[in-house]
PDB file of N, CA and C in Angstrom:
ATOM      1  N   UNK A   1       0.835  -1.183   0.000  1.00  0.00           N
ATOM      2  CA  UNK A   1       0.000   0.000   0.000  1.00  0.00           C
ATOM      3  C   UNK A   1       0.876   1.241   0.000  1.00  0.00           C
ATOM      4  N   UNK A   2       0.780   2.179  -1.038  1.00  0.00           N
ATOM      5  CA  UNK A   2       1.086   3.253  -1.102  1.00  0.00           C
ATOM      6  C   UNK A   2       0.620   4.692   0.529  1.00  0.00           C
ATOM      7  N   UNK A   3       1.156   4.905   0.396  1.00  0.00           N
ATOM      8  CA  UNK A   3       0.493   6.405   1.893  1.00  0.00           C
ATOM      9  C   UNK A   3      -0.429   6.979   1.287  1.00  0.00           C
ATOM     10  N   UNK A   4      -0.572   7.315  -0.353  1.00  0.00           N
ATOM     11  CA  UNK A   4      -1.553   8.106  -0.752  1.00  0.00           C
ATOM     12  C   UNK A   4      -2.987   7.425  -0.924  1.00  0.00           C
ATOM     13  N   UNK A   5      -2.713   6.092  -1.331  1.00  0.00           N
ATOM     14  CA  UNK A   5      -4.333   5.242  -1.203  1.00  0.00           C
ATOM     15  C   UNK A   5      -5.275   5.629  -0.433  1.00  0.00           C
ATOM     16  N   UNK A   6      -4.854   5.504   1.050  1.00  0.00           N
ATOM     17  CA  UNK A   6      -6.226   6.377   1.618  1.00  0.00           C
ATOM     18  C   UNK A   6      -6.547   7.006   1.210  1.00  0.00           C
ATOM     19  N   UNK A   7      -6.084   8.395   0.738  1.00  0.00           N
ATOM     20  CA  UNK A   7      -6.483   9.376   0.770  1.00  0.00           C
ATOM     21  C   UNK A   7      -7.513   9.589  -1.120  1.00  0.00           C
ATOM     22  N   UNK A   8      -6.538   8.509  -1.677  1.00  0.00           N
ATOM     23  CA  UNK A   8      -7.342   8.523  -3.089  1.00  0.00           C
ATOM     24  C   UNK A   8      -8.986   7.505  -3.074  1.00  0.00           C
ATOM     25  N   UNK A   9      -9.107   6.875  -1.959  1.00  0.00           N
ATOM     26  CA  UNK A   9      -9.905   6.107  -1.491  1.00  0.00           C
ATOM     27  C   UNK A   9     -11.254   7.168  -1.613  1.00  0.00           C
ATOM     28  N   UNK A  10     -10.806   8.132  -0.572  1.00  0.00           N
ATOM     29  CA  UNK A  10     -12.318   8.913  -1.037  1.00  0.00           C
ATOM     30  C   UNK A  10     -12.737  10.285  -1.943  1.00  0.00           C
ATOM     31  N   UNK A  11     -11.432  10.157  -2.874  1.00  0.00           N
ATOM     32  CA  UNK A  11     -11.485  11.367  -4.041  1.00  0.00           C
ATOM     33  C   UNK A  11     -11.889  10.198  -5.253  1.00  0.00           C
ATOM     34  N   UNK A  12     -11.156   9.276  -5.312  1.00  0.00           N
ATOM     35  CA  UNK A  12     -11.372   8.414  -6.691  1.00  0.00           C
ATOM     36  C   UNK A  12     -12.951   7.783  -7.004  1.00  0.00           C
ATOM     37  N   UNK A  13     -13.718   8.087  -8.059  1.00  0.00           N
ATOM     38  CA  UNK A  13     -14.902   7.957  -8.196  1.00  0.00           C
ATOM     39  C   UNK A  13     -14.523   6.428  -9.136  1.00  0.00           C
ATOM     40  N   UNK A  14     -15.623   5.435  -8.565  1.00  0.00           N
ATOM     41  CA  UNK A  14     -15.918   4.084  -9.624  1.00  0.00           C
ATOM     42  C   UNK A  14     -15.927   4.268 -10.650  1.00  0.00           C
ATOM     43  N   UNK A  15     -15.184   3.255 -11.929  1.00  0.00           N
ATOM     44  CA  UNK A  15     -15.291   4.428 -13.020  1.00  0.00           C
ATOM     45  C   UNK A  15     -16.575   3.576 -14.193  1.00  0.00           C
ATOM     46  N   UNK A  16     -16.784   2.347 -13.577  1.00  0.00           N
ATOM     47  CA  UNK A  16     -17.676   1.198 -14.428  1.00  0.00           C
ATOM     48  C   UNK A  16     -18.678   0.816 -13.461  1.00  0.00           C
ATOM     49  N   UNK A  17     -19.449   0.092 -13.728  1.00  0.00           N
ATOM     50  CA  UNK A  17     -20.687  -1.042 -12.536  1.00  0.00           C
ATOM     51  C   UNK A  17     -22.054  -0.287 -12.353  1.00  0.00           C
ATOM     52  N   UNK A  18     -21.845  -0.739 -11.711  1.00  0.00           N
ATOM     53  CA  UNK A  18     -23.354  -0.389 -10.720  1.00  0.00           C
ATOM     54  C   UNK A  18     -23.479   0.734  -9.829  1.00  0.00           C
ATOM     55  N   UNK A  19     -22.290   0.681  -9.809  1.00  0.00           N
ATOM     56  CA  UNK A  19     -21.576   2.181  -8.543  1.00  0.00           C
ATOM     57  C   UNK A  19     -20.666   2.978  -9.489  1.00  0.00           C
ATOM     58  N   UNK A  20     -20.752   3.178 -10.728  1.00  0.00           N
ATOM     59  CA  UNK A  20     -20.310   3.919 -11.684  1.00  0.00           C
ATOM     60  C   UNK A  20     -20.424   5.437 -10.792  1.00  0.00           C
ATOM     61  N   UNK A  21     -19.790   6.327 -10.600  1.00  0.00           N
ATOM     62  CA  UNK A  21     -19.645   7.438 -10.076  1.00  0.00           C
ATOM     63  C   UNK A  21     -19.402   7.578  -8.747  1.00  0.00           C
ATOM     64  N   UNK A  22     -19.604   6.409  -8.018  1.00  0.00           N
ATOM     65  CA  UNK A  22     -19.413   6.642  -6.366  1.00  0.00           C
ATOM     66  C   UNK A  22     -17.924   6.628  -6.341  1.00  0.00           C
ATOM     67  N   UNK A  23     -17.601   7.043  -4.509  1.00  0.00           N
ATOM     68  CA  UNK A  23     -16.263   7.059  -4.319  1.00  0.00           C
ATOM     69  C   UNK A  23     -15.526   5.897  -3.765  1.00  0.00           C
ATOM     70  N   UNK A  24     -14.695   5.136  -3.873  1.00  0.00           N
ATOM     71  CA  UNK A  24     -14.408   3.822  -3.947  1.00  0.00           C
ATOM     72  C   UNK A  24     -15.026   3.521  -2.062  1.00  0.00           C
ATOM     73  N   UNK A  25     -14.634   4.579  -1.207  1.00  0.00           N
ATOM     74  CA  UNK A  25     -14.766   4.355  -0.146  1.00  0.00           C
ATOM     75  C   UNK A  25     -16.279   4.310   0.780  1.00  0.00           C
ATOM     76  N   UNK A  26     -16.940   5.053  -0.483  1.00  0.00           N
ATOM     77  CA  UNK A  26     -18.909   4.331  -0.263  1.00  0.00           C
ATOM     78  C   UNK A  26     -19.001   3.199  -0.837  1.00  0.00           C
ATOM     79  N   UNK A  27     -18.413   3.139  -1.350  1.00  0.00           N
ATOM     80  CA  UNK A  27     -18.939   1.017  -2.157  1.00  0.00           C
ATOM     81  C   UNK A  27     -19.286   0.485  -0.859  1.00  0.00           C
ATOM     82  N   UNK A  28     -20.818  -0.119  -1.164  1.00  0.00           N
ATOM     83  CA  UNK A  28     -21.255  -1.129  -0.014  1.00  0.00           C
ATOM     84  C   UNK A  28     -20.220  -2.616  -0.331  1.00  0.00           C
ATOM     85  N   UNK A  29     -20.125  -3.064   1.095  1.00  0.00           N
ATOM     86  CA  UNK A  29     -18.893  -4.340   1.632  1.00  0.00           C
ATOM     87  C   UNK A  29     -19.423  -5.581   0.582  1.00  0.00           C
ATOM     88  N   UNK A  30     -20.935  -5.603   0.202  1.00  0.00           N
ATOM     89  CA  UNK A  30     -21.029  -6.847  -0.478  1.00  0.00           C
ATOM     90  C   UNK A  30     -20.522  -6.384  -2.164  1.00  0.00           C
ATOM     91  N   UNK A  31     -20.241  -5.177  -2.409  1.00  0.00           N
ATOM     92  CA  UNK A  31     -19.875  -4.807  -4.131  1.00  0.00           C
ATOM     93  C   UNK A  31     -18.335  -5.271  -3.543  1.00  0.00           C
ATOM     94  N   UNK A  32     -17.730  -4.703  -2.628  1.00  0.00           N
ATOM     95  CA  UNK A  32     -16.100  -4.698  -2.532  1.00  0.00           C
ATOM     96  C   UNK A  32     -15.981  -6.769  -2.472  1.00  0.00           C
ATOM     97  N   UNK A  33     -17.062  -7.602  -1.938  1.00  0.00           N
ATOM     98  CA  UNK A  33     -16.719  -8.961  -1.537  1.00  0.00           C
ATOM     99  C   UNK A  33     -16.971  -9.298  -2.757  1.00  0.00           C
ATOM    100  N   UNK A  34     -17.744  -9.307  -3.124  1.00  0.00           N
ATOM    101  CA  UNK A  34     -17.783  -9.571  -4.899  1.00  0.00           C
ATOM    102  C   UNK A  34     -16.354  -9.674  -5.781  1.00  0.00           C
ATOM    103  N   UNK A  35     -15.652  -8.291  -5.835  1.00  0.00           N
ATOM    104  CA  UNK A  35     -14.616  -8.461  -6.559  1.00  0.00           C
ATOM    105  C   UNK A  35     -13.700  -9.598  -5.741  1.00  0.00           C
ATOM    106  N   UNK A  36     -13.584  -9.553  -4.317  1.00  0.00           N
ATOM    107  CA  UNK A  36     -12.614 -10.149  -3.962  1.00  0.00           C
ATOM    108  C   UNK A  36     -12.930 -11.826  -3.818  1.00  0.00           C
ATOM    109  N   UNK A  37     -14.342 -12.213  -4.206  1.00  0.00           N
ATOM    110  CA  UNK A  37     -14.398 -13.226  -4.915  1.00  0.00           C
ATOM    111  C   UNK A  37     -13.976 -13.941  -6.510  1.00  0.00           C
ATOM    112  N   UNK A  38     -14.336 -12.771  -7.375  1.00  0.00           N
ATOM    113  CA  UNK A  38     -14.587 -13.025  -8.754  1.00  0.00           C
ATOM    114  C   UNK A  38     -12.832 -12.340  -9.361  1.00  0.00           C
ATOM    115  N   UNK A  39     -11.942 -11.789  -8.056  1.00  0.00           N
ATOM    116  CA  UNK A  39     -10.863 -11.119  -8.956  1.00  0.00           C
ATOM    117  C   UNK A  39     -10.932  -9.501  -9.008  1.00  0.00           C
ATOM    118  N   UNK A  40     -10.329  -8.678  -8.606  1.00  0.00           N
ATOM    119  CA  UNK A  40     -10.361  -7.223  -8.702  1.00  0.00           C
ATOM    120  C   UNK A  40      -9.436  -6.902  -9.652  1.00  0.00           C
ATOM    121  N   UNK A  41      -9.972  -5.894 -10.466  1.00  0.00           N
ATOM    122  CA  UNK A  41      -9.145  -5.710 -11.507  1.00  0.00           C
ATOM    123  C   UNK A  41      -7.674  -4.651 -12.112  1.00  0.00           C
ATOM    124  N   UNK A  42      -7.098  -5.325 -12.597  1.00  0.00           N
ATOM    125  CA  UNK A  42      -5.420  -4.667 -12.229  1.00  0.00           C
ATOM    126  C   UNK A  42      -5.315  -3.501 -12.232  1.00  0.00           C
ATOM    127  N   UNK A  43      -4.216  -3.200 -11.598  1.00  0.00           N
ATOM    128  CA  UNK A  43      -3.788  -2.088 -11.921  1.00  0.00           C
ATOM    129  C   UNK A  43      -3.919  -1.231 -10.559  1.00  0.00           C
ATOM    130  N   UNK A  44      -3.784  -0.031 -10.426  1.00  0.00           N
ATOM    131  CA  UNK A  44      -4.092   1.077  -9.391  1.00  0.00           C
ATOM    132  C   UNK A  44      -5.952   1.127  -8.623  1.00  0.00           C
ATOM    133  N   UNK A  45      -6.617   0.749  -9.871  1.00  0.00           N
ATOM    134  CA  UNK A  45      -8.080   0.549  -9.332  1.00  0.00           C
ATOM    135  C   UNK A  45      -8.162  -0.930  -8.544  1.00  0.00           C
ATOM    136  N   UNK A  46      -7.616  -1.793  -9.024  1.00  0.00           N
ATOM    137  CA  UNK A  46      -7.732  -2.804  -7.980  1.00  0.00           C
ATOM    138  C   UNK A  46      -6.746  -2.631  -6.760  1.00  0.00           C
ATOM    139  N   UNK A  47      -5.555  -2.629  -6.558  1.00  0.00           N
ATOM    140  CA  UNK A  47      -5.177  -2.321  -5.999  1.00  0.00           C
ATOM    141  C   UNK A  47      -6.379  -1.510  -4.548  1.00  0.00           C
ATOM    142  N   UNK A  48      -6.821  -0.078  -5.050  1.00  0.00           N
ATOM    143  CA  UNK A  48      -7.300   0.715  -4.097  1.00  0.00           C
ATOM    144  C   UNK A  48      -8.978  -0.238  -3.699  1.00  0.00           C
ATOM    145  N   UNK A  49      -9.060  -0.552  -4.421  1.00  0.00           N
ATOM    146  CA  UNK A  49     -10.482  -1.232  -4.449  1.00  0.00           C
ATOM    147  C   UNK A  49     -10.669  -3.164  -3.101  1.00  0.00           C
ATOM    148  N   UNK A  50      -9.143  -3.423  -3.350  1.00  0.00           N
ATOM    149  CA  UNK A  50      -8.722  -4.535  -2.250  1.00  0.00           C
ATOM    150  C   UNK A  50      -8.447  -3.903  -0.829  1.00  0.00           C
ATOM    151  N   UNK A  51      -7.676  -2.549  -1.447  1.00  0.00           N
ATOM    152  CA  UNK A  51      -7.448  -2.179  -0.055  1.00  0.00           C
ATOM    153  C   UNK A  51      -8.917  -1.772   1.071  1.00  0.00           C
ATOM    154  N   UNK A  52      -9.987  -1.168   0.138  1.00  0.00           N
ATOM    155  CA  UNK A  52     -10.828  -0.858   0.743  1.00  0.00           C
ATOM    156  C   UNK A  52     -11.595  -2.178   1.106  1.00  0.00           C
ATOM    157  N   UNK A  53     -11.359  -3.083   0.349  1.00  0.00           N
ATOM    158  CA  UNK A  53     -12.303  -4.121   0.753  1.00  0.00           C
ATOM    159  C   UNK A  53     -11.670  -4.632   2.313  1.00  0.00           C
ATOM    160  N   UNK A  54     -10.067  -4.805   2.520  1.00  0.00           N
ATOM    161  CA  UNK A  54      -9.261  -5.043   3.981  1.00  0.00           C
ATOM    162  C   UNK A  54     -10.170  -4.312   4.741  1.00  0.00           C
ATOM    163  N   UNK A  55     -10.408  -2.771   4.398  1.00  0.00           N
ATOM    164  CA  UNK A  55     -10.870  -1.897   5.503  1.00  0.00           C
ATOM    165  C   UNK A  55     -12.162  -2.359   6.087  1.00  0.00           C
ATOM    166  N   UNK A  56     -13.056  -2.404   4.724  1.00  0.00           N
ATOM    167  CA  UNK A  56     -14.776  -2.492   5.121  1.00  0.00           C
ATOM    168  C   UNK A  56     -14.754  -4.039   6.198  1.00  0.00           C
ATOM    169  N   UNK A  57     -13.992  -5.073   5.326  1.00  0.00           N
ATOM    170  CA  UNK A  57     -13.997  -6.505   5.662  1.00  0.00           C
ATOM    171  C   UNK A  57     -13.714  -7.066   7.448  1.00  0.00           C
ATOM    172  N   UNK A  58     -12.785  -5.743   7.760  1.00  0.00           N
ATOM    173  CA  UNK A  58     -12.188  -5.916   9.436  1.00  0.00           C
ATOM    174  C   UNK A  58     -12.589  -4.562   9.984  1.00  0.00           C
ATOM    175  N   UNK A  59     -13.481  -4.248   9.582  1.00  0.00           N
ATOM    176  CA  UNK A  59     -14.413  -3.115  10.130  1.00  0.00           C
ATOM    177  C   UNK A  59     -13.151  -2.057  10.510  1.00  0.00           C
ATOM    178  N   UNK A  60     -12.542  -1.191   9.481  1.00  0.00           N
ATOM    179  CA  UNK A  60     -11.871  -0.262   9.851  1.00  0.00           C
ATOM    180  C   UNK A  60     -11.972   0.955   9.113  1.00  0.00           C
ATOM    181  N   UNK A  61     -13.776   0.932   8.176  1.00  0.00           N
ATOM    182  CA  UNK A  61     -13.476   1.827   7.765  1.00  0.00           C
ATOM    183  C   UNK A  61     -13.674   3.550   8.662  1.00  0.00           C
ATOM    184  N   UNK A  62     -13.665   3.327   9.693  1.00  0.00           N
ATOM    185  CA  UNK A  62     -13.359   4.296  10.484  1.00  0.00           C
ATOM    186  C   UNK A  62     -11.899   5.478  10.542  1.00  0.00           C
ATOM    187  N   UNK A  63     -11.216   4.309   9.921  1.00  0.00           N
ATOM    188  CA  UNK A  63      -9.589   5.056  10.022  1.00  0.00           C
ATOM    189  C   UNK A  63      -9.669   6.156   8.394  1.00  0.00           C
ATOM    190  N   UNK A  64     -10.643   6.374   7.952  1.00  0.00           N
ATOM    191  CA  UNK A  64     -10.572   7.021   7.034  1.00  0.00           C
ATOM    192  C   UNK A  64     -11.641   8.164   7.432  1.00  0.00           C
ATOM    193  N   UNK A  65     -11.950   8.344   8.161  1.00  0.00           N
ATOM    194  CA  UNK A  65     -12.606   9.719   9.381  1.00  0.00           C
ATOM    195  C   UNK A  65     -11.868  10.655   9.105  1.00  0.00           C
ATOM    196  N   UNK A  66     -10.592  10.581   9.908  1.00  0.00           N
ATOM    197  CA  UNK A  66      -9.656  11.846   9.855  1.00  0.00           C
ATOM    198  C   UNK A  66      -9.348  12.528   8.529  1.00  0.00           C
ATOM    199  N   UNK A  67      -9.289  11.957   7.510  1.00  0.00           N
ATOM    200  CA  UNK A  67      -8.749  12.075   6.259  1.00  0.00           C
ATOM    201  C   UNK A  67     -10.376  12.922   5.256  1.00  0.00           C
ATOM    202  N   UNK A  68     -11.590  12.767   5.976  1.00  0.00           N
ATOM    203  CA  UNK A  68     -12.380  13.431   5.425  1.00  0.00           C
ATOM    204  C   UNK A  68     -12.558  14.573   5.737  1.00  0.00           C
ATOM    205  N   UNK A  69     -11.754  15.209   7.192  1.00  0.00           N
ATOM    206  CA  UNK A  69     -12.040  16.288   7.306  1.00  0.00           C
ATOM    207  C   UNK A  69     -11.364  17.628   6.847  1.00  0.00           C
TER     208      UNK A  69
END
């Protein structure tokens, strides 16, 4: 994990799906378990998209509080 991921976590908007426009860090936990069933896809979007799934998955998306304000 890069230091900046968090922080691109809640600027970076979905750019395909169902959640086409949301910010990776509203994706509901069953869209993020999905990919991390079926494969998340390469690159910098998967990447940020696993990381958020760690967060939602062990209930931490709390640690991304500070970073919204």
């Amino acid at each position: 994990m890069r230091p900046d991921h968090l922080q691109l976590l809640l600027t970076r908007d979905m750019p395909f799906g169902k959640y086409k426009g949301t910010k990776i860090a509203a994706l509901p936990g069953h869209y993020l378990a999905w990919f991390a069933r079926t494969g998340f896809p390469k690159g910098e979007l998967g990447e940020l998209l696993a990381l958020m799934y760690e967060l939602d998955h062990n209930a931490l998306r709390g640690l991304l509080d500070p970073l919204r304000r």
